[in-house]
N, C-alpha and C. Protein backbone atom coordinates (compact mmCIF):
# COMPACT_ATOMS: atom_id res chain seq x y z
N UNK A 1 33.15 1.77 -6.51
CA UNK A 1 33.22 0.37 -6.93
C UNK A 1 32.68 0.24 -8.36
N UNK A 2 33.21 -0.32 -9.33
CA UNK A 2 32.83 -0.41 -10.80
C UNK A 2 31.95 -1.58 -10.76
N UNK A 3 31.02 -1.39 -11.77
CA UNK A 3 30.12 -2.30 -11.70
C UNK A 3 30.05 -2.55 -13.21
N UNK A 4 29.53 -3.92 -13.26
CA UNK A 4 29.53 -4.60 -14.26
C UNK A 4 28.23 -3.85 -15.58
N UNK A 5 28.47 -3.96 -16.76
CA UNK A 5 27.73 -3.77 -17.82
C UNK A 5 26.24 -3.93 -17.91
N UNK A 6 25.88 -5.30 -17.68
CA UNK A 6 24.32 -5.57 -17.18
C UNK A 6 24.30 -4.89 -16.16
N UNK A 7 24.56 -4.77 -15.03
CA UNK A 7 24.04 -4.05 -13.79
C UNK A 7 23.79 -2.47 -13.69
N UNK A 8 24.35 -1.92 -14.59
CA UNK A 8 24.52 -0.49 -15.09
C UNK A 8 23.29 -0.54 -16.26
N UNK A 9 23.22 -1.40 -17.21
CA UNK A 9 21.87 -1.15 -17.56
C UNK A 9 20.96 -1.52 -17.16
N UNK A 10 20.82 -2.58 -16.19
CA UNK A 10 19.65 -2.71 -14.85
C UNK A 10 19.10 -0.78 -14.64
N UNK A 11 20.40 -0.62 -13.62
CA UNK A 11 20.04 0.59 -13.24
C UNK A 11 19.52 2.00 -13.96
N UNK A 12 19.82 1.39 -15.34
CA UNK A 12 19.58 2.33 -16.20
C UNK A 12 17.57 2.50 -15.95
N UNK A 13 17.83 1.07 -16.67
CA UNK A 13 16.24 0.49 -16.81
C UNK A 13 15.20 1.30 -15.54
N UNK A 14 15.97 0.54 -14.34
CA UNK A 14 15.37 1.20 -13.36
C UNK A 14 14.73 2.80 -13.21
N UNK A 15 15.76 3.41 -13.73
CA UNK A 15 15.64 4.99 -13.59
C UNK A 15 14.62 5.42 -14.11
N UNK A 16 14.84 4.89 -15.57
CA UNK A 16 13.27 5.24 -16.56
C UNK A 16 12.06 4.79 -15.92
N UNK A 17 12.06 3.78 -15.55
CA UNK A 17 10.84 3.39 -14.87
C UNK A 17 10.31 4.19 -14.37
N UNK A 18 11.58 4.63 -13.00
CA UNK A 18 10.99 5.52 -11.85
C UNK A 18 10.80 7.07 -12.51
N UNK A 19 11.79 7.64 -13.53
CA UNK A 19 10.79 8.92 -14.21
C UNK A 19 9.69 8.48 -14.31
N UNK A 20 9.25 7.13 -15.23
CA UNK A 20 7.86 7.79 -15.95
C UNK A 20 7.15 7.50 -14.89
N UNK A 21 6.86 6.98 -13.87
CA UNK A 21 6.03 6.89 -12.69
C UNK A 21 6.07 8.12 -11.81
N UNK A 22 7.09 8.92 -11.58
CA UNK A 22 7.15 9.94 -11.50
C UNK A 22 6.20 11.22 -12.10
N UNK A 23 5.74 10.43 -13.70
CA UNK A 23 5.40 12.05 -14.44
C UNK A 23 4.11 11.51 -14.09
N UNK A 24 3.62 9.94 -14.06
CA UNK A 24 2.12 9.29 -13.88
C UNK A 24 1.57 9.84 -12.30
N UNK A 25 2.19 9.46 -11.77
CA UNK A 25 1.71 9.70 -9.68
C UNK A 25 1.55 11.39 -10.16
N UNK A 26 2.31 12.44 -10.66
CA UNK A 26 2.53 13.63 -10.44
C UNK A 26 1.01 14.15 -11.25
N UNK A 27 1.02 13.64 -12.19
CA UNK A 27 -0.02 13.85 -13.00
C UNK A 27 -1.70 13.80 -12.36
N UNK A 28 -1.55 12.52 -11.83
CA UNK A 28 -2.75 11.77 -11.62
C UNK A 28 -3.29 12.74 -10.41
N UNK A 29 -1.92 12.80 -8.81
CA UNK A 29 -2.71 13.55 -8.34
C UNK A 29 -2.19 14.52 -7.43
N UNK A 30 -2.17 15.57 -8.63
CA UNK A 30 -2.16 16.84 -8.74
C UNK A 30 -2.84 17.45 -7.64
N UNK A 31 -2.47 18.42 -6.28
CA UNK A 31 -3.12 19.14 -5.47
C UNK A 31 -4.18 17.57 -4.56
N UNK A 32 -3.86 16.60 -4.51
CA UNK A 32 -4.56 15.72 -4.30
C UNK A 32 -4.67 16.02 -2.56
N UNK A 33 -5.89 15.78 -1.66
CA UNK A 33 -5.73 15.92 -0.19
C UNK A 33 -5.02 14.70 0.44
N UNK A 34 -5.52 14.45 1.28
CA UNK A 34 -5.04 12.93 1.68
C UNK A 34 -5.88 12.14 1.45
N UNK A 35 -4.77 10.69 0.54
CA UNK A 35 -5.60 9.96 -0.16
C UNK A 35 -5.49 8.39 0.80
N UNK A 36 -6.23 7.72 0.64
CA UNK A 36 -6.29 6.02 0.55
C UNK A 36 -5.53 5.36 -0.15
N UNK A 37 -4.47 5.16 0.80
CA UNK A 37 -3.57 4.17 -0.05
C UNK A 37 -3.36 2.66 -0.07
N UNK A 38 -3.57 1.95 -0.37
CA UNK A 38 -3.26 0.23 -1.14
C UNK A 38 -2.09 -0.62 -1.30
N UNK A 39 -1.49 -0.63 -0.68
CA UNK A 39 -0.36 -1.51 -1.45
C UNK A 39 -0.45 -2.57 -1.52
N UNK A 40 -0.06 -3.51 -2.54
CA UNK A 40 -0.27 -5.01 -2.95
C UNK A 40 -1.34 -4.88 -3.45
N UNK A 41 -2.22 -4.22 -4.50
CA UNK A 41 -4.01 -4.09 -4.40
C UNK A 41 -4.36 -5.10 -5.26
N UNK A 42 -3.21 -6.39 -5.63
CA UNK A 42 -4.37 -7.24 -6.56
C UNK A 42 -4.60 -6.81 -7.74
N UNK A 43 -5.39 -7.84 -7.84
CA UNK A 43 -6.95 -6.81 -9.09
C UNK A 43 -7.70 -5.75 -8.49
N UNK A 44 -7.68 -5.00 -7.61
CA UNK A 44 -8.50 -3.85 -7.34
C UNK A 44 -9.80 -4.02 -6.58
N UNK A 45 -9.95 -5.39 -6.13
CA UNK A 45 -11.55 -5.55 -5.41
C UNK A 45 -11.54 -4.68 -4.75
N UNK A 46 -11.20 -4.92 -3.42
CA UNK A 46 -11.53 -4.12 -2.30
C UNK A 46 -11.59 -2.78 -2.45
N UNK A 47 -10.20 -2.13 -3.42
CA UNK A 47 -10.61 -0.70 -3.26
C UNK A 47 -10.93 -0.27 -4.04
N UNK A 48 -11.62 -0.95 -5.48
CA UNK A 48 -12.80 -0.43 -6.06
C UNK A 48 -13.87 -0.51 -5.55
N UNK A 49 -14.53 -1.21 -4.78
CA UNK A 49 -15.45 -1.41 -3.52
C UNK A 49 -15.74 -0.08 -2.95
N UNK A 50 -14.03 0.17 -1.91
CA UNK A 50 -14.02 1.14 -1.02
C UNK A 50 -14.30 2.98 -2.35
N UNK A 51 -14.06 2.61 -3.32
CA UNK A 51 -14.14 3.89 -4.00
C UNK A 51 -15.25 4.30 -4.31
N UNK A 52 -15.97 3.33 -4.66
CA UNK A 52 -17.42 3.33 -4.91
C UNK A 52 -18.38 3.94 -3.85
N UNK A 53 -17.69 3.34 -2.43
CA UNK A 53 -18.63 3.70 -1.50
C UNK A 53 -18.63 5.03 -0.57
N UNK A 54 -17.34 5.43 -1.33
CA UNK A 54 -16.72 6.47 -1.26
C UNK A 54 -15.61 7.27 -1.96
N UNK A 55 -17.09 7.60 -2.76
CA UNK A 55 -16.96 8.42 -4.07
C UNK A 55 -16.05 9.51 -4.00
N UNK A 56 -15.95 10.56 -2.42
CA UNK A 56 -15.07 11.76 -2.82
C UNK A 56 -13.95 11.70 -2.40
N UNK A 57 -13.57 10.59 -1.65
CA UNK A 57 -11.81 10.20 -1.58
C UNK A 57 -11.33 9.61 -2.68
N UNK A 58 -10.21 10.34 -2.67
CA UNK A 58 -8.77 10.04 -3.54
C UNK A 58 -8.27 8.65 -3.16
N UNK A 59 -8.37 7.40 -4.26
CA UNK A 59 -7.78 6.22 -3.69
C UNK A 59 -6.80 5.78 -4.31
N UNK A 60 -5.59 5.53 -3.78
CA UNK A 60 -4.50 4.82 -4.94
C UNK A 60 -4.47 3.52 -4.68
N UNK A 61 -3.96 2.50 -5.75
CA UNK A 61 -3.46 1.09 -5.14
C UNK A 61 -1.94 0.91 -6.27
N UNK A 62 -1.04 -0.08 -5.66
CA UNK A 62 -0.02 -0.06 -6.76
C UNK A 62 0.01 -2.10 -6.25
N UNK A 63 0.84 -2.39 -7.21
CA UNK A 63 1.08 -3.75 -7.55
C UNK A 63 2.06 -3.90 -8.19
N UNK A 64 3.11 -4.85 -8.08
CA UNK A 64 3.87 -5.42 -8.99
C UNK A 64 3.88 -6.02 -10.19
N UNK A 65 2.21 -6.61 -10.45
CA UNK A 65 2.07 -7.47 -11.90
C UNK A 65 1.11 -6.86 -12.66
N UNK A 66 1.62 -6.49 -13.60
CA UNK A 66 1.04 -5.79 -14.41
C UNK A 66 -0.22 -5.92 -15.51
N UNK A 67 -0.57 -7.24 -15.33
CA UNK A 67 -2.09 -7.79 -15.34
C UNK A 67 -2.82 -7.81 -14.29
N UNK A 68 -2.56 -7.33 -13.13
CA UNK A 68 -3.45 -7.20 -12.09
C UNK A 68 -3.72 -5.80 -12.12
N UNK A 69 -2.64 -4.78 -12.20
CA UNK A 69 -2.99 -3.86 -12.42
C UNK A 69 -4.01 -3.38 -13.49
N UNK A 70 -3.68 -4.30 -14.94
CA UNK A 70 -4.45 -3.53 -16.20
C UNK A 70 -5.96 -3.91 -15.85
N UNK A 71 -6.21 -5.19 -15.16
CA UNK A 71 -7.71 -5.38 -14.80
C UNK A 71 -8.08 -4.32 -13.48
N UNK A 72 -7.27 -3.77 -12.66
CA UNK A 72 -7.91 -3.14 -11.71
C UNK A 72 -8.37 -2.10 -12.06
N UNK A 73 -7.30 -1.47 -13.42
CA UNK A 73 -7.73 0.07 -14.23
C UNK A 73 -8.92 -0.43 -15.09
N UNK A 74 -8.96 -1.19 -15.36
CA UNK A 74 -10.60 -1.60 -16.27
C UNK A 74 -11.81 -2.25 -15.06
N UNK A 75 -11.67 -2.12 -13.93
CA UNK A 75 -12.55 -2.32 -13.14
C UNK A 75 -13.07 -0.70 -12.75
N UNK A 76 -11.78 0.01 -12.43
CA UNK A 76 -12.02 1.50 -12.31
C UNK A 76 -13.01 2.03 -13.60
N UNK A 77 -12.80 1.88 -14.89
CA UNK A 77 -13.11 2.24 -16.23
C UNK A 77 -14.35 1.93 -16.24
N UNK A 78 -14.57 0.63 -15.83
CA UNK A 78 -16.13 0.14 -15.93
C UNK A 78 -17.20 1.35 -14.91
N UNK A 79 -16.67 1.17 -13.91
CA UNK A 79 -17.56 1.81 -13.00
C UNK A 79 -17.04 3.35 -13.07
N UNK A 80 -16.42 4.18 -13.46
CA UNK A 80 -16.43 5.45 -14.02
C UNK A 80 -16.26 6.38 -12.58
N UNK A 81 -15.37 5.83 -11.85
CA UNK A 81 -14.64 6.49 -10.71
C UNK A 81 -12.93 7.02 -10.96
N UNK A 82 -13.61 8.63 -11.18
CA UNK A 82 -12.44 9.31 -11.64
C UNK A 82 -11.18 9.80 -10.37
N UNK A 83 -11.42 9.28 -9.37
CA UNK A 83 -10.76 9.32 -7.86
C UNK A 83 -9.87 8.47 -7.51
N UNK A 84 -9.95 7.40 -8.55
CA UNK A 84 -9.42 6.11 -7.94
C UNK A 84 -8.05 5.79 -9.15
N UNK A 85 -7.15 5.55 -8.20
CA UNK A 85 -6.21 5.09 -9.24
C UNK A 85 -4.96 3.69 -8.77
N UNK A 86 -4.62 3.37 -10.33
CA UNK A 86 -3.72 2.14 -10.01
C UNK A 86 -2.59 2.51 -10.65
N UNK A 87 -1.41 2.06 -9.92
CA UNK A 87 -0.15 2.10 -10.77
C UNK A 87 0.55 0.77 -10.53
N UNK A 88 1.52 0.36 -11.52
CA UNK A 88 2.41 -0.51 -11.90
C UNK A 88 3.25 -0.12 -10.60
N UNK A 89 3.88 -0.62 -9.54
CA UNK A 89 5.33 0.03 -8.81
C UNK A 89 5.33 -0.64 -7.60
N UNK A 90 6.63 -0.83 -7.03
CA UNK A 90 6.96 -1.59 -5.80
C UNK A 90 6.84 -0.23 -4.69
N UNK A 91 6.65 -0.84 -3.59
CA UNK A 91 6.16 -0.12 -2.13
C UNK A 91 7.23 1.26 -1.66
N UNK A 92 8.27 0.89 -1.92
CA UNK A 92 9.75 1.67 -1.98
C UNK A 92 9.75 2.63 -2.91
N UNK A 93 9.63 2.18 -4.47
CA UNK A 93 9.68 3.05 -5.41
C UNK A 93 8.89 3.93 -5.48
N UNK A 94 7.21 3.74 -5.14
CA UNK A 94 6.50 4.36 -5.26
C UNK A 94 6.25 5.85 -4.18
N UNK A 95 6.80 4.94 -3.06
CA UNK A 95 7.02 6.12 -2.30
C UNK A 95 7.88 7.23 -2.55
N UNK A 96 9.49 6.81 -3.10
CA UNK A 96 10.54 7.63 -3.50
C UNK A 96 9.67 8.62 -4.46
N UNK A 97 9.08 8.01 -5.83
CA UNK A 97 8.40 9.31 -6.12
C UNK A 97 7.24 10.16 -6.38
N UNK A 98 6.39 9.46 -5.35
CA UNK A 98 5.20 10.36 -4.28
C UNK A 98 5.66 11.94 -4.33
N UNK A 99 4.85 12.75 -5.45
CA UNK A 99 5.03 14.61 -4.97
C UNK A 99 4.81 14.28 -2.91
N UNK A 100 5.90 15.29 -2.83
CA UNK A 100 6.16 15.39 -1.12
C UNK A 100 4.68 15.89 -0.23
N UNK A 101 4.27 16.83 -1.29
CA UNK A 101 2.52 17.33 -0.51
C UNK A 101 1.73 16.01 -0.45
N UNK A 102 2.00 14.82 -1.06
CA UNK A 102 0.78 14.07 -0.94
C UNK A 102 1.18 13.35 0.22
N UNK A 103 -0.32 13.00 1.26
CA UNK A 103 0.14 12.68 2.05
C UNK A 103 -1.58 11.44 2.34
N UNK A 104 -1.30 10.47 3.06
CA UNK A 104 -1.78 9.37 3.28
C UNK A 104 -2.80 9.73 4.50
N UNK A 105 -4.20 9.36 4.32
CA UNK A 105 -5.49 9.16 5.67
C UNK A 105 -5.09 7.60 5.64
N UNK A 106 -5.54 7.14 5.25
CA UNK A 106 -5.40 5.59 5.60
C UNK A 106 -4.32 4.76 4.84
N UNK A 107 -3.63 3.73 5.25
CA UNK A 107 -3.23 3.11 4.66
C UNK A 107 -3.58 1.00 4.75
N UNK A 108 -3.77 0.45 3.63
CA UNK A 108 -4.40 -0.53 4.08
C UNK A 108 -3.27 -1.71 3.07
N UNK A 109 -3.08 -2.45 4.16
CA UNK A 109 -2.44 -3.77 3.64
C UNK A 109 -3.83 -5.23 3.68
N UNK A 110 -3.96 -5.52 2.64
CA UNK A 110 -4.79 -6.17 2.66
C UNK A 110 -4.40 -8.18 2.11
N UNK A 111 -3.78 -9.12 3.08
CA UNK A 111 -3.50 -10.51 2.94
C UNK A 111 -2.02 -10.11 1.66
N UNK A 112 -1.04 -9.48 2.32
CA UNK A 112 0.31 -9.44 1.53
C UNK A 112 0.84 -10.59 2.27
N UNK A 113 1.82 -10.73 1.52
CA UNK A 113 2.96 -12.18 1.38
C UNK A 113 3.66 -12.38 2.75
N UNK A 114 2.85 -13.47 2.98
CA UNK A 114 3.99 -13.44 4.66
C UNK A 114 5.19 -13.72 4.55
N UNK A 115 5.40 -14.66 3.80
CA UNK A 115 7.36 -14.84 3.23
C UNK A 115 7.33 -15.70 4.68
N UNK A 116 6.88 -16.68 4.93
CA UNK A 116 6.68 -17.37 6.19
C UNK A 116 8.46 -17.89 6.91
N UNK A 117 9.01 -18.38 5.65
CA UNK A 117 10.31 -18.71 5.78
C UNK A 117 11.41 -17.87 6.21
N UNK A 118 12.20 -17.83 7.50
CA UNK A 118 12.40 -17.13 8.91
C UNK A 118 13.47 -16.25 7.78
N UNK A 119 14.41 -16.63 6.79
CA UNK A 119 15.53 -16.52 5.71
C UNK A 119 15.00 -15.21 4.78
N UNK A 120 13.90 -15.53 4.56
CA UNK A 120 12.93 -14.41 3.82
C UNK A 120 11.79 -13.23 4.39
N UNK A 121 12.16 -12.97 6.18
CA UNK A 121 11.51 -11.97 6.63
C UNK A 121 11.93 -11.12 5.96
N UNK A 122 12.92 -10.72 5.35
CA UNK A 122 13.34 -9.47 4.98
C UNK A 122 12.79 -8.84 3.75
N UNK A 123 11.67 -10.03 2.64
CA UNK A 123 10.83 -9.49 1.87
C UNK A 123 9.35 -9.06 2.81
N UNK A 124 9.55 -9.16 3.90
CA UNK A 124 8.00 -9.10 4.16
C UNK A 124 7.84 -7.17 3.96
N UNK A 125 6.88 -6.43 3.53
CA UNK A 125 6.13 -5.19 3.34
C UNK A 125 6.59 -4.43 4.71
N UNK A 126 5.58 -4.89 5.83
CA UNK A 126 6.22 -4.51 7.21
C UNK A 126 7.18 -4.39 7.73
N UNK A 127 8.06 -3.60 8.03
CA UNK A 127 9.33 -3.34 8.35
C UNK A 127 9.69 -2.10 9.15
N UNK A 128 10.47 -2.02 10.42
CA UNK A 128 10.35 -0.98 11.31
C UNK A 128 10.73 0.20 10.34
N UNK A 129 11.61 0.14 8.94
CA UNK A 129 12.14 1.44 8.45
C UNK A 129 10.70 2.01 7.21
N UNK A 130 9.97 0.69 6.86
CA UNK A 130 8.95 1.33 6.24
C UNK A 130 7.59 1.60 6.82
N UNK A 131 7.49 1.35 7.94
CA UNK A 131 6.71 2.03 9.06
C UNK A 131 7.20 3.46 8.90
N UNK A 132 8.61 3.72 9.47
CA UNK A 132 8.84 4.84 9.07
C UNK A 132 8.51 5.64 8.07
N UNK A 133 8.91 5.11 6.94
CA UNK A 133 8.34 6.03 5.61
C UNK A 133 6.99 5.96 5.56
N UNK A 134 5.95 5.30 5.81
CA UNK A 134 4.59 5.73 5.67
C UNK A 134 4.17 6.49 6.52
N UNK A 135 4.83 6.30 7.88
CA UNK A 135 4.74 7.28 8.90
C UNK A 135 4.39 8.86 8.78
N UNK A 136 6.11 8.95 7.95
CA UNK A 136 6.56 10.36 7.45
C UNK A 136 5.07 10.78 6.30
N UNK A 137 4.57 10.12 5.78
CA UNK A 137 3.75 10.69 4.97
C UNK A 137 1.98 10.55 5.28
N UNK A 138 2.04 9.65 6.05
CA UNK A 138 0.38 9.91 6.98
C UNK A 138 0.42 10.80 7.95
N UNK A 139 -0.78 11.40 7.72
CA UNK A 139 -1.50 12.99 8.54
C UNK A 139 -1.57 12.11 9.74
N UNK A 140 -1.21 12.86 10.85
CA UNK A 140 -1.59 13.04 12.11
C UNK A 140 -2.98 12.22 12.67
N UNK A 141 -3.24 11.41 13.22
CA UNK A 141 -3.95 10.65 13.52
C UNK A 141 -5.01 9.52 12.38
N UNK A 142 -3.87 9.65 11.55
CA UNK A 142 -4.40 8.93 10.07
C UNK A 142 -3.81 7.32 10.63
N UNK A 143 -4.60 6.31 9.93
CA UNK A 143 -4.31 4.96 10.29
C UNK A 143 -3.96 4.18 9.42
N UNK A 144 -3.18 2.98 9.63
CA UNK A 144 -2.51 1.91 9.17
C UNK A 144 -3.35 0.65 9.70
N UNK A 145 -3.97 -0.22 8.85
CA UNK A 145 -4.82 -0.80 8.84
C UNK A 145 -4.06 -2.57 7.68
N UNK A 146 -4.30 -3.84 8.45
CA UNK A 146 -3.30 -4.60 8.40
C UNK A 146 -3.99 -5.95 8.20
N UNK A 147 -4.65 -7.03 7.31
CA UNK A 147 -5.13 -8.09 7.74
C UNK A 147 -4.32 -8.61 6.77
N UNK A 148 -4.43 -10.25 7.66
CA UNK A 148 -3.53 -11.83 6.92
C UNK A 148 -4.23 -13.02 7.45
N UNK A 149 -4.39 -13.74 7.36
CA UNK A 149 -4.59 -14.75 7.75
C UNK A 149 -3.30 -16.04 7.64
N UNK A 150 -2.46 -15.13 8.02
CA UNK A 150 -0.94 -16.24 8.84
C UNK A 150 -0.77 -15.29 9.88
N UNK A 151 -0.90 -16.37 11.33
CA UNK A 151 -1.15 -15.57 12.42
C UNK A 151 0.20 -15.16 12.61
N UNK A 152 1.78 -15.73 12.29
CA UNK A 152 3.22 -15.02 12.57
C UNK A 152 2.87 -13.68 12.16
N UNK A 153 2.69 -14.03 10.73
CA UNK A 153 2.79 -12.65 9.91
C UNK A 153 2.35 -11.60 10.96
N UNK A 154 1.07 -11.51 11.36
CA UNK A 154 -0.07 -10.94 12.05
C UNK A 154 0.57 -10.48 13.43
N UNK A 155 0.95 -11.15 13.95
CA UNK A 155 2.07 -11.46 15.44
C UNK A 155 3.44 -10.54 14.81
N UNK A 156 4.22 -10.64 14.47
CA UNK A 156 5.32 -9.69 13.85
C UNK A 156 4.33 -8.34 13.32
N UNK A 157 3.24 -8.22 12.77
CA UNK A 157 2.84 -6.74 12.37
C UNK A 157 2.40 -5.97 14.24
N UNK A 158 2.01 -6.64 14.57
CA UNK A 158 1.50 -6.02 15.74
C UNK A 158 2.71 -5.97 16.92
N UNK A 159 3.75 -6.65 16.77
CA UNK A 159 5.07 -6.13 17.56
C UNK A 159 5.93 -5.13 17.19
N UNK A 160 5.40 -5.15 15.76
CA UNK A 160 6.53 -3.85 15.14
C UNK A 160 6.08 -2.48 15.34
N UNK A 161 3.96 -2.77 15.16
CA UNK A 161 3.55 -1.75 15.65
C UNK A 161 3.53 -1.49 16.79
N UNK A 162 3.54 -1.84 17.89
CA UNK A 162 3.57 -1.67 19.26
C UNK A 162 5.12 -0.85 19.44
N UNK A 163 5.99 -1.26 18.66
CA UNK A 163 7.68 -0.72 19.13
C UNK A 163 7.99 0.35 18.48
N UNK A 164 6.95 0.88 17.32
CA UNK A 164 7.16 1.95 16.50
C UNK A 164 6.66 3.40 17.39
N UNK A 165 7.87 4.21 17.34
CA UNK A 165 7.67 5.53 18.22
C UNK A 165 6.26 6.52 17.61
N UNK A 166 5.80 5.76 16.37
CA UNK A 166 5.35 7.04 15.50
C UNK A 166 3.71 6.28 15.12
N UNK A 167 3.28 4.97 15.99
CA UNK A 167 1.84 4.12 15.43
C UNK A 167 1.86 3.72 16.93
N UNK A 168 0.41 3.78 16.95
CA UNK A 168 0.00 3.25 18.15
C UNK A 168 -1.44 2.33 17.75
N UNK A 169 -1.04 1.09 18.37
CA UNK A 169 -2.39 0.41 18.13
C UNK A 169 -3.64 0.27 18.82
N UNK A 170 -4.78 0.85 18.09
CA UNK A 170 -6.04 1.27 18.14
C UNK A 170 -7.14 -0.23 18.18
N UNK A 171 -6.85 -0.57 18.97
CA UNK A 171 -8.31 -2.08 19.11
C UNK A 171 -9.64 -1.59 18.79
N UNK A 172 -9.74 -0.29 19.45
CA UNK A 172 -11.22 0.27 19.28
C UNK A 172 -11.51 0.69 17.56
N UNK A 173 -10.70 1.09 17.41
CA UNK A 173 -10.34 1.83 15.44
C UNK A 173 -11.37 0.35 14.99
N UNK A 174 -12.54 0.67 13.88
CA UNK A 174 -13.27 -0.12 13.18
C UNK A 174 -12.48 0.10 11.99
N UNK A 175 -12.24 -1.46 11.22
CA UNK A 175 -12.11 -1.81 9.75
C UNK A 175 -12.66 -0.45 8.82
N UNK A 176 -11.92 0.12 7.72
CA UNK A 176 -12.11 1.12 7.25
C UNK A 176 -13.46 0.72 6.42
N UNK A 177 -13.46 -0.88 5.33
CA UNK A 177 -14.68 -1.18 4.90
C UNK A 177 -14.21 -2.59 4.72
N UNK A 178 -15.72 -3.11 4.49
CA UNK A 178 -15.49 -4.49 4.43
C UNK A 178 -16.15 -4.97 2.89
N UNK A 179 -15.61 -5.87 2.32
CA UNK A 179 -15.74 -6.13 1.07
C UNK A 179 -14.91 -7.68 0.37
N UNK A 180 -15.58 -8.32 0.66
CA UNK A 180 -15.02 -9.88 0.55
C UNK A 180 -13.97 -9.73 -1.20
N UNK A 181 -12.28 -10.04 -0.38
CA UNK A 181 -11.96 -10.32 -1.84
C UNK A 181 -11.58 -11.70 -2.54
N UNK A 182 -10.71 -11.81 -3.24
CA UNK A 182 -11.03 -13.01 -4.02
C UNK A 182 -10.12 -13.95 -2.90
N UNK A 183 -9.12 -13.51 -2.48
CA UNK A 183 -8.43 -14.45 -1.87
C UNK A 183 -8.63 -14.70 -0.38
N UNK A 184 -9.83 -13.10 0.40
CA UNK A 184 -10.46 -13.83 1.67
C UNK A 184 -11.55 -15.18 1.41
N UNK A 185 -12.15 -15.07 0.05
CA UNK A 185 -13.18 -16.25 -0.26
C UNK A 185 -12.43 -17.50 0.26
N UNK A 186 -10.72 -17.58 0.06
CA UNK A 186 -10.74 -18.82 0.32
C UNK A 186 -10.11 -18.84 1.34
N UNK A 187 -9.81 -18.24 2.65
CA UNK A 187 -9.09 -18.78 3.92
C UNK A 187 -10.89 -18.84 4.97
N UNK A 188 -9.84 -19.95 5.85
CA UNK A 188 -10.99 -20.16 6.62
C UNK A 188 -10.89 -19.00 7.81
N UNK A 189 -10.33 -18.32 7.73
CA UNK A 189 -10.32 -16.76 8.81
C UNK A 189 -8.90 -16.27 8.41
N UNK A 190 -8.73 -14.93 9.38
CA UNK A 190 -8.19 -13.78 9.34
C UNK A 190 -7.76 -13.15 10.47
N UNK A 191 -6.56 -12.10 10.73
CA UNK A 191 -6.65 -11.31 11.71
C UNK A 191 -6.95 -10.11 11.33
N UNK A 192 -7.17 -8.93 11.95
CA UNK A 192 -6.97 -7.92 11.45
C UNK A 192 -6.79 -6.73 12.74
N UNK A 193 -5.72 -5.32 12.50
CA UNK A 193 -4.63 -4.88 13.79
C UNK A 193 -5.30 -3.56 13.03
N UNK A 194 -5.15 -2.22 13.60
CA UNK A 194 -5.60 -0.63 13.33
C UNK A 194 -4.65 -0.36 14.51
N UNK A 195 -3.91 0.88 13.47
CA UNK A 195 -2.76 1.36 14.33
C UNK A 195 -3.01 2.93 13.65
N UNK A 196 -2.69 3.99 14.61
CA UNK A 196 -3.34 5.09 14.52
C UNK A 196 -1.82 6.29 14.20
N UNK A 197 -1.40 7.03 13.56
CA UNK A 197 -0.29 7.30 13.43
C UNK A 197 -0.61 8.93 14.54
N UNK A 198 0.79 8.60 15.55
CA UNK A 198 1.12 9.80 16.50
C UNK A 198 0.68 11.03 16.22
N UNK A 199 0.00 12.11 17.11
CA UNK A 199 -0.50 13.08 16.93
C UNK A 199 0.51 14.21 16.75
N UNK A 200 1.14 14.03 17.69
CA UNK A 200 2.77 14.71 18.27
C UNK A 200 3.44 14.72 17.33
């Protein structure tokens, strides 16, 4: 199917992107074990928090806006945690180019976009096929770790986990760390789900 002029340099655009994030993730972590991963990370509270308090894990976070990111890398900078890193990149992309050895202990969604509107589930993060892909790349009894404070949202994460062949949800599993961020300051509560990825 031929595609139009702009859309071909869309895709162009796209590509470069995903090289140079490619040569950044490859770079950054090199021989890396299994790291702490972030998606949606904001400005970096929580898992500059979690890096701090745990200095010898590898932590990534990625974000879409690129002023959240440049303050999360100058939150890293300030406090001089060479473990911890942020990148510019959507949840999809970043995974596509993840070196294949790196592989995920925890993964933490921390108050992402419920997209409440029934028309727009299909932006929500959670999704039975990207369950899958984080799946494929968390170690063996490594966990997926989930809070919102919109109880649907919360209600759809914990049915998808319950139906997923490859996460099982862990009630007993404790919060990886706790660390008030800017946007729990303002809800009046929260849920929060620990789902443990298949041993098998």
């Amino acid at each position: 199917m031929e595609i139009s002029e702009a859309h071909a340099k869309e895709l162009e655009k796209q590509e470069r992107r995903k090289v140079a994030l490619r040569g950044e993730v490859a770079s950054a972590l090199a021989g890396a074990g299994p790291i702490l991963f972030e998606p949606g990370c904001g400005h970096g509270h929580w898992l500059t928090s979690y890096a701090e308090a745990h200095p010898e894990e590898i932590c990534v976070g990625i974000d879409l806006i690129s002023l959240r990111v440049r303050k999360a890398q100058a939150k890293r900078n300030r406090r001089e945690l060479p473990k911890l890193h942020f990148f510019k990149a959507e949840l999809s992309e970043f995974l596509e180019v993840l070196p294949e050895a790196v592989r995920f202990a925890k993964v933490v969604f921390l108050f992402p976009d419920p997209w409440p509107k029934k028309r727009h589930f299909r932006r929500r993060m959670i999704q039975m096929d990207t369950l899958s892909e984080l799946a494929a790349r968390t170690v063996p009894g490594g966990y997926l770790c989930f809070r919102t404070d919109d109880r649907p949202y919360f209600d759809w994460t914990v049915e998808h986990l319950s139906e997923h062949p490859d996460w099982t949800v862990d009630p007993e599993a404790p919060w990886p760390h706790e660390s008030e961020t800017y946007f729990q300051k303002l809800m009046d509560g929260y849920h929060s789900v620990v789902a443990r990825r298949a041993v098998s």
